[in-house]
C-alpha atoms as a PDB file:
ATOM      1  CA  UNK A   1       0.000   0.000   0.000  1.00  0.00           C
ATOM      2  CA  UNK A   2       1.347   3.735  -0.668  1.00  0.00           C
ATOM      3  CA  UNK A   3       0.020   6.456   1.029  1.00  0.00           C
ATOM      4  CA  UNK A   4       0.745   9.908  -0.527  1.00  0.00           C
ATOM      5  CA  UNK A   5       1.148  12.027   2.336  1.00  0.00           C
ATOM      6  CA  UNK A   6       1.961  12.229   5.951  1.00  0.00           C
ATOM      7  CA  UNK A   7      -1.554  13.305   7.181  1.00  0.00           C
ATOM      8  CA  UNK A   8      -3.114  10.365   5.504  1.00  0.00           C
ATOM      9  CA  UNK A   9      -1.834   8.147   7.277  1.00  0.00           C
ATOM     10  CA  UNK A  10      -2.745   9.766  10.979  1.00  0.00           C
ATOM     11  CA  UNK A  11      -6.322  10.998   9.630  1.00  0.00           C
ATOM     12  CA  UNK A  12      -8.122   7.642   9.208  1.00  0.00           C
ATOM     13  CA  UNK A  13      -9.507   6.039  12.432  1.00  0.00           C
ATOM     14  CA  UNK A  14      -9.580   9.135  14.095  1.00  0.00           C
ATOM     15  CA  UNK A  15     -13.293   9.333  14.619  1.00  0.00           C
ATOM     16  CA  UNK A  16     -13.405   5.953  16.906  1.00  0.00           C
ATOM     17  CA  UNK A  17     -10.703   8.003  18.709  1.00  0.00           C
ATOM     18  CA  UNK A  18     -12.373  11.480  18.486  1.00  0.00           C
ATOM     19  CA  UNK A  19     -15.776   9.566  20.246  1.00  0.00           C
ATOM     20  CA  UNK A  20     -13.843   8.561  22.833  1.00  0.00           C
ATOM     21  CA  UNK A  21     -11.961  11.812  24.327  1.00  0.00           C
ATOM     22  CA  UNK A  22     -15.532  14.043  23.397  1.00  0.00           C
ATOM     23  CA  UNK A  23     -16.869  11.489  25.924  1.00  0.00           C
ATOM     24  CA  UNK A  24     -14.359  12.231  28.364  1.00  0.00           C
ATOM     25  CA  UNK A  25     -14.600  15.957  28.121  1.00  0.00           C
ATOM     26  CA  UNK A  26     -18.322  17.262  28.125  1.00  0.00           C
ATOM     27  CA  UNK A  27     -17.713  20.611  26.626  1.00  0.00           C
ATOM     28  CA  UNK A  28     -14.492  21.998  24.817  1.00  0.00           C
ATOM     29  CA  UNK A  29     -14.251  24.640  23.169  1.00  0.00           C
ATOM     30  CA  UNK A  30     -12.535  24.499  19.638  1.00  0.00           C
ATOM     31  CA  UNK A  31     -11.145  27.542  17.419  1.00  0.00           C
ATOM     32  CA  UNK A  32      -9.793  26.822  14.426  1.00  0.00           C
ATOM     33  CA  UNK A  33     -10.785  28.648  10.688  1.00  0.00           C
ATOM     34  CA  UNK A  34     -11.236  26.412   7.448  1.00  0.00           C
ATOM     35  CA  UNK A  35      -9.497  28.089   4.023  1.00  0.00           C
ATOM     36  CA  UNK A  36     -12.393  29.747   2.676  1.00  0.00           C
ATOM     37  CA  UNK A  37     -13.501  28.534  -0.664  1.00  0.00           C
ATOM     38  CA  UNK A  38     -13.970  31.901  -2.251  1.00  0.00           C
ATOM     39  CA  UNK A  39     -13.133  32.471  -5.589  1.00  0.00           C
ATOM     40  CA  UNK A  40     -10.212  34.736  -4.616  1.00  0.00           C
ATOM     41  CA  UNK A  41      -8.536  34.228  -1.563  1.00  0.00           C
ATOM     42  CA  UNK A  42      -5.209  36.595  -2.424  1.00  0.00           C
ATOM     43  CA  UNK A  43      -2.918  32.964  -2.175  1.00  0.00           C
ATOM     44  CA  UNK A  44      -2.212  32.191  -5.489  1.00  0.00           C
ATOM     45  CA  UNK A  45      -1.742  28.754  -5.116  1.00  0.00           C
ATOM     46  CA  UNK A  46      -5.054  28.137  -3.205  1.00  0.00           C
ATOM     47  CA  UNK A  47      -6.607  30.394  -6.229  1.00  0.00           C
ATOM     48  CA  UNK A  48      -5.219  27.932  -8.636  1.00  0.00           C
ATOM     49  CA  UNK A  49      -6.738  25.033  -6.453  1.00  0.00           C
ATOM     50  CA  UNK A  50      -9.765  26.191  -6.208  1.00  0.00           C
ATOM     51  CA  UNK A  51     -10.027  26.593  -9.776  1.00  0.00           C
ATOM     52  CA  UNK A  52      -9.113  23.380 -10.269  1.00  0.00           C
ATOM     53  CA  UNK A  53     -11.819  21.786  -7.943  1.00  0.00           C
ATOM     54  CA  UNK A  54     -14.385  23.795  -9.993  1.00  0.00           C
ATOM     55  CA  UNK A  55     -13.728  21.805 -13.415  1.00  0.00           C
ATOM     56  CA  UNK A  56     -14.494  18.268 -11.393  1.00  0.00           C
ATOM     57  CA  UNK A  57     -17.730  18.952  -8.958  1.00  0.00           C
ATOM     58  CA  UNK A  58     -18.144  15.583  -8.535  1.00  0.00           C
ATOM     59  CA  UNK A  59     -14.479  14.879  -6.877  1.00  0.00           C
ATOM     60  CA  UNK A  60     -14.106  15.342  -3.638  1.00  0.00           C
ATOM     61  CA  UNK A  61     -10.530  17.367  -3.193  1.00  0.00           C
ATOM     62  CA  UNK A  62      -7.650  18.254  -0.204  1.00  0.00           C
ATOM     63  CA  UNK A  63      -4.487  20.188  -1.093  1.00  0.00           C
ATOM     64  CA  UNK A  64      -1.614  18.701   1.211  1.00  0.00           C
ATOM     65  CA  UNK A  65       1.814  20.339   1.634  1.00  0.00           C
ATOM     66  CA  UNK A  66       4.296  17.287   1.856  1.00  0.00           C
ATOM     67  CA  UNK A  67       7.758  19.835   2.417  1.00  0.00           C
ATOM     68  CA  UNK A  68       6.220  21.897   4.955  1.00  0.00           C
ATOM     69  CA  UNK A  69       4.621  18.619   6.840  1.00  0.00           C
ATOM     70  CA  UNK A  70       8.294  17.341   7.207  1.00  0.00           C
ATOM     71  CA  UNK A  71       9.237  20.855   8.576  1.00  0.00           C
ATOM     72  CA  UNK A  72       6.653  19.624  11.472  1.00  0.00           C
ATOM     73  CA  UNK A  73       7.210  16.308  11.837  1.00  0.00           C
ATOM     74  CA  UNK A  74       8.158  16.857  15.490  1.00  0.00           C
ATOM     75  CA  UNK A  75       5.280  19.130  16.295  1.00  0.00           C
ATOM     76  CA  UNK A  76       2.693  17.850  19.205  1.00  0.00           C
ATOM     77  CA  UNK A  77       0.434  17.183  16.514  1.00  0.00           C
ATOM     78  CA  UNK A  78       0.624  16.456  12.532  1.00  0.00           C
ATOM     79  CA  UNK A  79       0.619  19.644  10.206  1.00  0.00           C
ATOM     80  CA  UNK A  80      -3.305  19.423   8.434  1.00  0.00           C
ATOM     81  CA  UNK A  81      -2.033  20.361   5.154  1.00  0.00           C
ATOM     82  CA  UNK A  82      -1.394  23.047   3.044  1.00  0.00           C
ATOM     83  CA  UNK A  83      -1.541  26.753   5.470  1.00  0.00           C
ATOM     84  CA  UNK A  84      -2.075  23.534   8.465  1.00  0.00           C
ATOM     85  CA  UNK A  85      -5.699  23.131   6.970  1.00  0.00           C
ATOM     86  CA  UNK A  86      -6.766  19.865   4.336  1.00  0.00           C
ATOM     87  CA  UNK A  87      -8.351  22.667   2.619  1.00  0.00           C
ATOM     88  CA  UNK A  88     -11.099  20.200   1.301  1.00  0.00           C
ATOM     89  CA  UNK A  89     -13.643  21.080  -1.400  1.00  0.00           C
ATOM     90  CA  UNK A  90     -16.406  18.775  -1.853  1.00  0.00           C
ATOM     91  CA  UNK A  91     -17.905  16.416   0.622  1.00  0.00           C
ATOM     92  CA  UNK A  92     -17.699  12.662   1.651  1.00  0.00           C
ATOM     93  CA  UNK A  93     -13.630  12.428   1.043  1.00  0.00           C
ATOM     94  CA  UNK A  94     -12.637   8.812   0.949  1.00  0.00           C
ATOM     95  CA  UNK A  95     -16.246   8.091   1.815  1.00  0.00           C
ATOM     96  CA  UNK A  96     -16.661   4.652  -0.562  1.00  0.00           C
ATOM     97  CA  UNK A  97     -17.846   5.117  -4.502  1.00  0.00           C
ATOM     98  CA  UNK A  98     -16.556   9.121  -3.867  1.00  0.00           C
ATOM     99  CA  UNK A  99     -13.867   9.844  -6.114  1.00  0.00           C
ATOM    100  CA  UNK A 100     -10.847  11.411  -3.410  1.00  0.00           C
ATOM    101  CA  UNK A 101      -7.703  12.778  -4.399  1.00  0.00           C
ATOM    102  CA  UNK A 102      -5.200  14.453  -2.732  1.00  0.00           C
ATOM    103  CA  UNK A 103      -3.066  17.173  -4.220  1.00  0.00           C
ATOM    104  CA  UNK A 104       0.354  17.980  -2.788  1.00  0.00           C
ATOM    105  CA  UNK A 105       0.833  22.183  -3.265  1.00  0.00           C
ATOM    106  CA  UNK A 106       4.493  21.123  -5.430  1.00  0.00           C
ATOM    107  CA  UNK A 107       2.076  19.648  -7.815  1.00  0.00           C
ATOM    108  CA  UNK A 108      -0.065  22.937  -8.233  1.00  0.00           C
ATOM    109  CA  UNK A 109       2.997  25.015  -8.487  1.00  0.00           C
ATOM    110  CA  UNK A 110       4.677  22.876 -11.172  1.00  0.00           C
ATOM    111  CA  UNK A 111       1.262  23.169 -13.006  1.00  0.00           C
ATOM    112  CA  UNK A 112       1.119  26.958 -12.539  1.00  0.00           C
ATOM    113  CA  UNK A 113       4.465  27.295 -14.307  1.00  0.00           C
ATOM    114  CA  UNK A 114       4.267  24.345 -16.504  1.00  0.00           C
ATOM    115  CA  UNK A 115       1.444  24.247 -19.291  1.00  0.00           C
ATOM    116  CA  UNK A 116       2.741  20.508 -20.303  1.00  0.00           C
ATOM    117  CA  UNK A 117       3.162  19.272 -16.652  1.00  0.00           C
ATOM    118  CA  UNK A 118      -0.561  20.985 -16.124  1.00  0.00           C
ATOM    119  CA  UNK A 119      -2.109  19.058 -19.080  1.00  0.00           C
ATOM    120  CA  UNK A 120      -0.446  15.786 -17.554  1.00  0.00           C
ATOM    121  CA  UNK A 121      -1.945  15.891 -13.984  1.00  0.00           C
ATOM    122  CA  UNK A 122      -5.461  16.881 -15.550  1.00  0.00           C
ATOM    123  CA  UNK A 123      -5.480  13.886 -17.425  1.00  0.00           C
ATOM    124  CA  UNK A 124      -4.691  11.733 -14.368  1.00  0.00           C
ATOM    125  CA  UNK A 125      -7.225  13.283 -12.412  1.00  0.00           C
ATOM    126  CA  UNK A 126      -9.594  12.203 -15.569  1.00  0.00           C
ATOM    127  CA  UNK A 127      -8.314   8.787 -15.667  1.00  0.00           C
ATOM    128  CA  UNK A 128      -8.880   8.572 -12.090  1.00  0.00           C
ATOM    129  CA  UNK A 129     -11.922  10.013 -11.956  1.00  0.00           C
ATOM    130  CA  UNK A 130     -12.707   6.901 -14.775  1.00  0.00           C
ATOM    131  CA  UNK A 131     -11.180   4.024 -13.236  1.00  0.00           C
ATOM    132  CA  UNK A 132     -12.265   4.870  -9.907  1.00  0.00           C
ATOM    133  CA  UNK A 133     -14.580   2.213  -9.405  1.00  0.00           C
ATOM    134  CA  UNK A 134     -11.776  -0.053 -10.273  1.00  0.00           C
ATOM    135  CA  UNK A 135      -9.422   1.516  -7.152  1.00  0.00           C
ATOM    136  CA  UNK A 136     -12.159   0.842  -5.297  1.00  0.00           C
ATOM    137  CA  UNK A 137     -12.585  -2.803  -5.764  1.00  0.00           C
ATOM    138  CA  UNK A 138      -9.188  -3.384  -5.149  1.00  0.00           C
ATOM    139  CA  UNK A 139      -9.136  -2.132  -1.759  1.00  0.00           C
ATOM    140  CA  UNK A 140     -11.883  -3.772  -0.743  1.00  0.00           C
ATOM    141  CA  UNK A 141      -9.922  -6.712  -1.723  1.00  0.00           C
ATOM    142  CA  UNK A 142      -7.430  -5.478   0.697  1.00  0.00           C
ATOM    143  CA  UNK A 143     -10.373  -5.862   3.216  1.00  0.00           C
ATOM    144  CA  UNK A 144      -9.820  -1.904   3.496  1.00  0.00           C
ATOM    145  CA  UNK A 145     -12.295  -0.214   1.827  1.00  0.00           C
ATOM    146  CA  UNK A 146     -11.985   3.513   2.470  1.00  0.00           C
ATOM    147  CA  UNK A 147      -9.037   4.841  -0.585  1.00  0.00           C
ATOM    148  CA  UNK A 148      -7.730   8.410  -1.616  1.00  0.00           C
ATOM    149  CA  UNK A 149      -5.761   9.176  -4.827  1.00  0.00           C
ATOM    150  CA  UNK A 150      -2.560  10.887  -4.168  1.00  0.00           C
ATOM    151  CA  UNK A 151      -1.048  13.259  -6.995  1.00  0.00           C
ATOM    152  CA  UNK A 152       2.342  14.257  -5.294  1.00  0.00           C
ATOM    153  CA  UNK A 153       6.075  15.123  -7.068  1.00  0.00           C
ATOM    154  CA  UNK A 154       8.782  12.493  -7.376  1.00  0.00           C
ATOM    155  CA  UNK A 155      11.807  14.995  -7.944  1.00  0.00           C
ATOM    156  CA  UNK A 156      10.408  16.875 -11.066  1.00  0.00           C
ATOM    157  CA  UNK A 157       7.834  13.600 -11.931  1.00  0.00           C
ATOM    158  CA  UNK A 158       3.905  13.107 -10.905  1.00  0.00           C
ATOM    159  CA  UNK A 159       3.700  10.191  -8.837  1.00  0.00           C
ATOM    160  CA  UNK A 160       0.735   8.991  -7.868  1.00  0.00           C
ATOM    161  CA  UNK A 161      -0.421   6.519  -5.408  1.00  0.00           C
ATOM    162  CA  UNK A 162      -3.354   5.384  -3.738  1.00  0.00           C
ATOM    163  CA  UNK A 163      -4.286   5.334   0.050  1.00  0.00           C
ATOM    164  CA  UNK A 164      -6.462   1.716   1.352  1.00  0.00           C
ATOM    165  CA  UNK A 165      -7.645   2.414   5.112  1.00  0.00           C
ATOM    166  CA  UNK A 166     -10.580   0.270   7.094  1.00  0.00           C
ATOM    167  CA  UNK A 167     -12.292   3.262   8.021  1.00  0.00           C
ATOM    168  CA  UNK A 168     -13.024   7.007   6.627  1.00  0.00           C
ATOM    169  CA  UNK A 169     -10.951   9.886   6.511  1.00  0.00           C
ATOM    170  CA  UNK A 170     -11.426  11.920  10.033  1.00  0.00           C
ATOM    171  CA  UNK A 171     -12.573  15.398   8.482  1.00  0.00           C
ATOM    172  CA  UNK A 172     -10.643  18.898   9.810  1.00  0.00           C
ATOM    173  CA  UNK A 173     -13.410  19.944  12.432  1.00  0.00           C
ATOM    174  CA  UNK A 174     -12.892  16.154  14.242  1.00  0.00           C
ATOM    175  CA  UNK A 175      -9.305  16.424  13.679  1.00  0.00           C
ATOM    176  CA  UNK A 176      -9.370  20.123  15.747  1.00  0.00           C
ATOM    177  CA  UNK A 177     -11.719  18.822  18.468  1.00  0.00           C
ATOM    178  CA  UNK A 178     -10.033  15.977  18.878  1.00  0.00           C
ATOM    179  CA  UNK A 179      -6.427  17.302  19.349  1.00  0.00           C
ATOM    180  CA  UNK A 180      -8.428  20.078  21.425  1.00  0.00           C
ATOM    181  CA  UNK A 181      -9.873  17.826  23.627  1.00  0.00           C
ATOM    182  CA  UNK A 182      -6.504  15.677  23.595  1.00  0.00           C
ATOM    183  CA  UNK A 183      -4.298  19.383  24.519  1.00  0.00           C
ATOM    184  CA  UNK A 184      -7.384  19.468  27.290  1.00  0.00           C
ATOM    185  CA  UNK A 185      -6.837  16.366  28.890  1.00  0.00           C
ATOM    186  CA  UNK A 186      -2.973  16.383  28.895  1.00  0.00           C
ATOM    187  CA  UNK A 187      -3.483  19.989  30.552  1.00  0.00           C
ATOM    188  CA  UNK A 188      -6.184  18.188  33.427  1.00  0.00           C
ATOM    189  CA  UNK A 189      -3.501  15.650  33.856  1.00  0.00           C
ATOM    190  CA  UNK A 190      -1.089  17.504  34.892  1.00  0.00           C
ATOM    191  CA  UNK A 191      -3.209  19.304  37.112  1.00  0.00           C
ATOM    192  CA  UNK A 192      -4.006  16.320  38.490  1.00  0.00           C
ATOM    193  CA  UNK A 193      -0.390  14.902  38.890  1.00  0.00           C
ATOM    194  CA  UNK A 194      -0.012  18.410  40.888  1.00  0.00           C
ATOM    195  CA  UNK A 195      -2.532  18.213  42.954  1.00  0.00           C
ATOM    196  CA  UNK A 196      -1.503  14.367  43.412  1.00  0.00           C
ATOM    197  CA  UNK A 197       2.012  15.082  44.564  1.00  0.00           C
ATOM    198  CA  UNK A 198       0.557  18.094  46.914  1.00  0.00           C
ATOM    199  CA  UNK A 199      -1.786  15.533  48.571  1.00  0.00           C
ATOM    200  CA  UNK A 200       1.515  12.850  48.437  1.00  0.00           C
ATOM    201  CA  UNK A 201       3.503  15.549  50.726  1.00  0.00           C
ATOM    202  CA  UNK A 202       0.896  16.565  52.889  1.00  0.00           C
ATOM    203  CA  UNK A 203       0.043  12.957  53.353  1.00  0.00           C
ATOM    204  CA  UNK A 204       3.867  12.597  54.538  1.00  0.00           C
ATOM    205  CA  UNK A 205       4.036  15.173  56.596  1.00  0.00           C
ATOM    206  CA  UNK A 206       1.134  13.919  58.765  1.00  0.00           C
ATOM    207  CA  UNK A 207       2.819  10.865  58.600  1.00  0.00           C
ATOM    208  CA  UNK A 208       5.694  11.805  59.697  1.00  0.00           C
ATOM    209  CA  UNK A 209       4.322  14.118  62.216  1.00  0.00           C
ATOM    210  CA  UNK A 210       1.521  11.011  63.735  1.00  0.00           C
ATOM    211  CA  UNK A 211       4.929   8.862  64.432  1.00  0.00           C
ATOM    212  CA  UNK A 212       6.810  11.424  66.115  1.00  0.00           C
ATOM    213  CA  UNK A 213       3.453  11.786  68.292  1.00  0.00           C
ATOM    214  CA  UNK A 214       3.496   8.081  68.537  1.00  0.00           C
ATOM    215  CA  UNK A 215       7.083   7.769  69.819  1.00  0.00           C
ATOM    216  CA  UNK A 216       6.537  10.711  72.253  1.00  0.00           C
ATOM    217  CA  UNK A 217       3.190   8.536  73.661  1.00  0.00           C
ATOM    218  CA  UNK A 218       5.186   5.297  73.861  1.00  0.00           C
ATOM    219  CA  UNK A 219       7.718   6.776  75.664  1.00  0.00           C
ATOM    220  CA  UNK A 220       5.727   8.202  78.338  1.00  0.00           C
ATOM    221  CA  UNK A 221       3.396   4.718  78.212  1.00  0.00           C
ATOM    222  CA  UNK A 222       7.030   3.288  78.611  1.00  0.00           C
ATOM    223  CA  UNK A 223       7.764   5.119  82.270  1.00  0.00           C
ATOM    224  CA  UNK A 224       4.143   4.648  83.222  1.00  0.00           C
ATOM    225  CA  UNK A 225       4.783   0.825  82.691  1.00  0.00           C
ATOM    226  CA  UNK A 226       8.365   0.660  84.717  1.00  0.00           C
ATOM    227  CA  UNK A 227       6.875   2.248  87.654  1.00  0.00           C
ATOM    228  CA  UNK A 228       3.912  -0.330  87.626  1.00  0.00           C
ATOM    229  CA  UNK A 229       6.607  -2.850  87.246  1.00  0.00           C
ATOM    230  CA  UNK A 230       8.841  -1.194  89.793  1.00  0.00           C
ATOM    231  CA  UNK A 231       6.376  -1.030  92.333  1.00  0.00           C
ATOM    232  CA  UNK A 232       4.495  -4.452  92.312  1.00  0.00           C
ATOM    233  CA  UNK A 233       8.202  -5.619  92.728  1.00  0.00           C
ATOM    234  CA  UNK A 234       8.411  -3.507  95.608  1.00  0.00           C
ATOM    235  CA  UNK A 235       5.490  -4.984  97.161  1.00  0.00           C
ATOM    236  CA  UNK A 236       6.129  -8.734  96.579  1.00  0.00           C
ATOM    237  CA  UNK A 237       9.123  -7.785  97.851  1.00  0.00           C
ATOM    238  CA  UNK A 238       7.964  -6.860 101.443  1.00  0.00           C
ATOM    239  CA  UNK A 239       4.881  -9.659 101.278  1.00  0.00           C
ATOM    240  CA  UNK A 240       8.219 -11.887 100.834  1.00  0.00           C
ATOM    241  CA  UNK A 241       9.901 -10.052 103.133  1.00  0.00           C
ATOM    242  CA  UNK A 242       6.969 -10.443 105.879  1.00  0.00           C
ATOM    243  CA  UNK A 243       6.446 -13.841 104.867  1.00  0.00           C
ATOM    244  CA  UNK A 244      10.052 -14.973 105.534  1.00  0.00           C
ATOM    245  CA  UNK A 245      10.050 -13.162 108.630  1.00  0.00           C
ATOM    246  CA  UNK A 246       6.388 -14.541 109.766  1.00  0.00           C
ATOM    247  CA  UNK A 247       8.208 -18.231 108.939  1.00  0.00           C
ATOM    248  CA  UNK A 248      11.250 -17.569 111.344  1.00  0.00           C
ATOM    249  CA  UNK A 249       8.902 -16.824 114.234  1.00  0.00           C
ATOM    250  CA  UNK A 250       7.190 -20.027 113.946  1.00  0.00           C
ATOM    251  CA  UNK A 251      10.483 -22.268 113.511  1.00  0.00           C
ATOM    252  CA  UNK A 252      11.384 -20.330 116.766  1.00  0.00           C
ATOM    253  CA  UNK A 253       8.143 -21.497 118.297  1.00  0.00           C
ATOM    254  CA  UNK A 254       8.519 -24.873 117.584  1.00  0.00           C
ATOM    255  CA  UNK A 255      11.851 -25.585 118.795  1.00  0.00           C
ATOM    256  CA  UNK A 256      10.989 -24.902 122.152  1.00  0.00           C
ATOM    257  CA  UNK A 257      11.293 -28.074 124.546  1.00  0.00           C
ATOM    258  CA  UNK A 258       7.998 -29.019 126.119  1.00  0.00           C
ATOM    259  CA  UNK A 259      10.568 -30.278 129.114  1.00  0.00           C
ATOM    260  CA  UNK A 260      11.542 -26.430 129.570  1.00  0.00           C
ATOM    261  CA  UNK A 261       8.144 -25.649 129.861  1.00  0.00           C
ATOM    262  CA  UNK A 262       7.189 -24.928 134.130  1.00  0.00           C
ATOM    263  CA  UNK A 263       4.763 -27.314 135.130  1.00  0.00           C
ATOM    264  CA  UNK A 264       2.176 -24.877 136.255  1.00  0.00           C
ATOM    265  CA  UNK A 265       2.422 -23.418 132.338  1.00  0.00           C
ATOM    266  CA  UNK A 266       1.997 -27.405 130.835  1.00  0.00           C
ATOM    267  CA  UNK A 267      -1.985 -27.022 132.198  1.00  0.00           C
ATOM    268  CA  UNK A 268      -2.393 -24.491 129.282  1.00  0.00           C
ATOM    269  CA  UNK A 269      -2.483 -27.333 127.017  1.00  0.00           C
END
């Protein structure tokens, strides 16, 4: 399969994702402008485009920008297309049995300044236009049934391919909300991640502050305990003490000889 631009290949199965994050943020609020479609927009090459679009109402068109999409190839999200818009005219791109084709700006410009090279890419767009049903077969074959043409420059050659995905092109107002909502959520998250490591050192600090309470308590506990423990010792002490003492008598007692014993004291018994 050959896809004929970068966007292409990040635009398709966007609206599965683009359901998903609008259901995670209720409202968001997107700003973004479309190219107008006027007949004169003061851009020559969008001029020229638009022109173009106008001899083939039934094709549904976008105007990409392949060298300045490279330029943002590191950007937090992909460059639309041509002025970071897909600049579409026409409706129902890559929708199946719509003719689609993409148009890379180098192409227009070539045909600006190039009668021949102009006459060459509006007979492809004819024979596309023709054999459309036929590009459309084969990627349903491919078990992917949404397809785009691609008209893009191969050094100073058209080249064109064509783009097989299993599910439409995401258009530029889902593209916007979605990367809105996206920017949106990334923002919450870190607010969240903030507000988690706040909670993280407050949690610590009564932490740390309920064991240094803790230690202080045990320690007192502690000398409440070893003068319990020092003063039942103290008292079995002198019960033992009494006890031992309460024995001697009685040993003394009993070792008396009855035989020392005055007779007028033996009647006691």
């Amino acid at each position: 399969m050959s896809v004929g631009n970068v966007l292409s290949s990040y635009a398709v199965n966007t609206s599965m994702q683009f359901n998903n994050a609008s259901g995670l943020i209720s409202k968001t609020e997107a700003q973004f402008e479309i190219t107008s479609q006027s007949s004169s927009s003061g851009d020559a090459v969008l001029d020229y485009y638009h022109n173009l679009c106008s001899k083939f109402p039934d094709i549904s068109f976008r105007l990409s920008d392949m060298d300045e999409s490279l330029k943002h190839m590191n950007d937090r999200r992909p460059y639309f297309g041509y002025n970071d818009s897909l600049n579409q005219v026409g409706d129902n791109y890559s929708e199946m049995g719509q003719v689609s084709i993409d148009i890379d700006a180098a192409v227009i410009r070539k045909m600006q300044n190039n009668p021949d090279f102009e006459e060459e890419v509006l007979a492809a767009i004819e024979n596309c236009e023709k054999n459309y049903g036929q590009y459309q077969q084969e990627a349903i074959r491919n078990g992917m049934p949404y397809t785009d043409h691609h008209l893009t420059l191969d050094g100073t050659r058209l080249q064109e391919s064509q783009g097989y995905f299993s599910s439409r092109y995401s258009t530029e107002e889902e593209l916007r909300k979605m990367w809105d909502a996206e920017e949106y959520q990334r923002k919450m998250g870190q607010f969240f991640e903030e507000q988690k490591a706040e909670l993280i050192e407050i949690y610590l600090k009564m932490t740390e502050s309920c064991i240094l309470k803790k230690d202080e308590l045990a320690s007192s506990e502690q000398s409440k305990e070893e003068q319990r423990i020092e003063n039942i010792t103290k008292a079995t002490q002198q019960v033992e003490d009494e006890y031992e003492y309460a024995i001697s008598k009685h040993e003394k007692i009993e070792s008396v000889d009855i035989a020392d014993v005055s007779n007028d004291r033996k009647g006691i018994y």
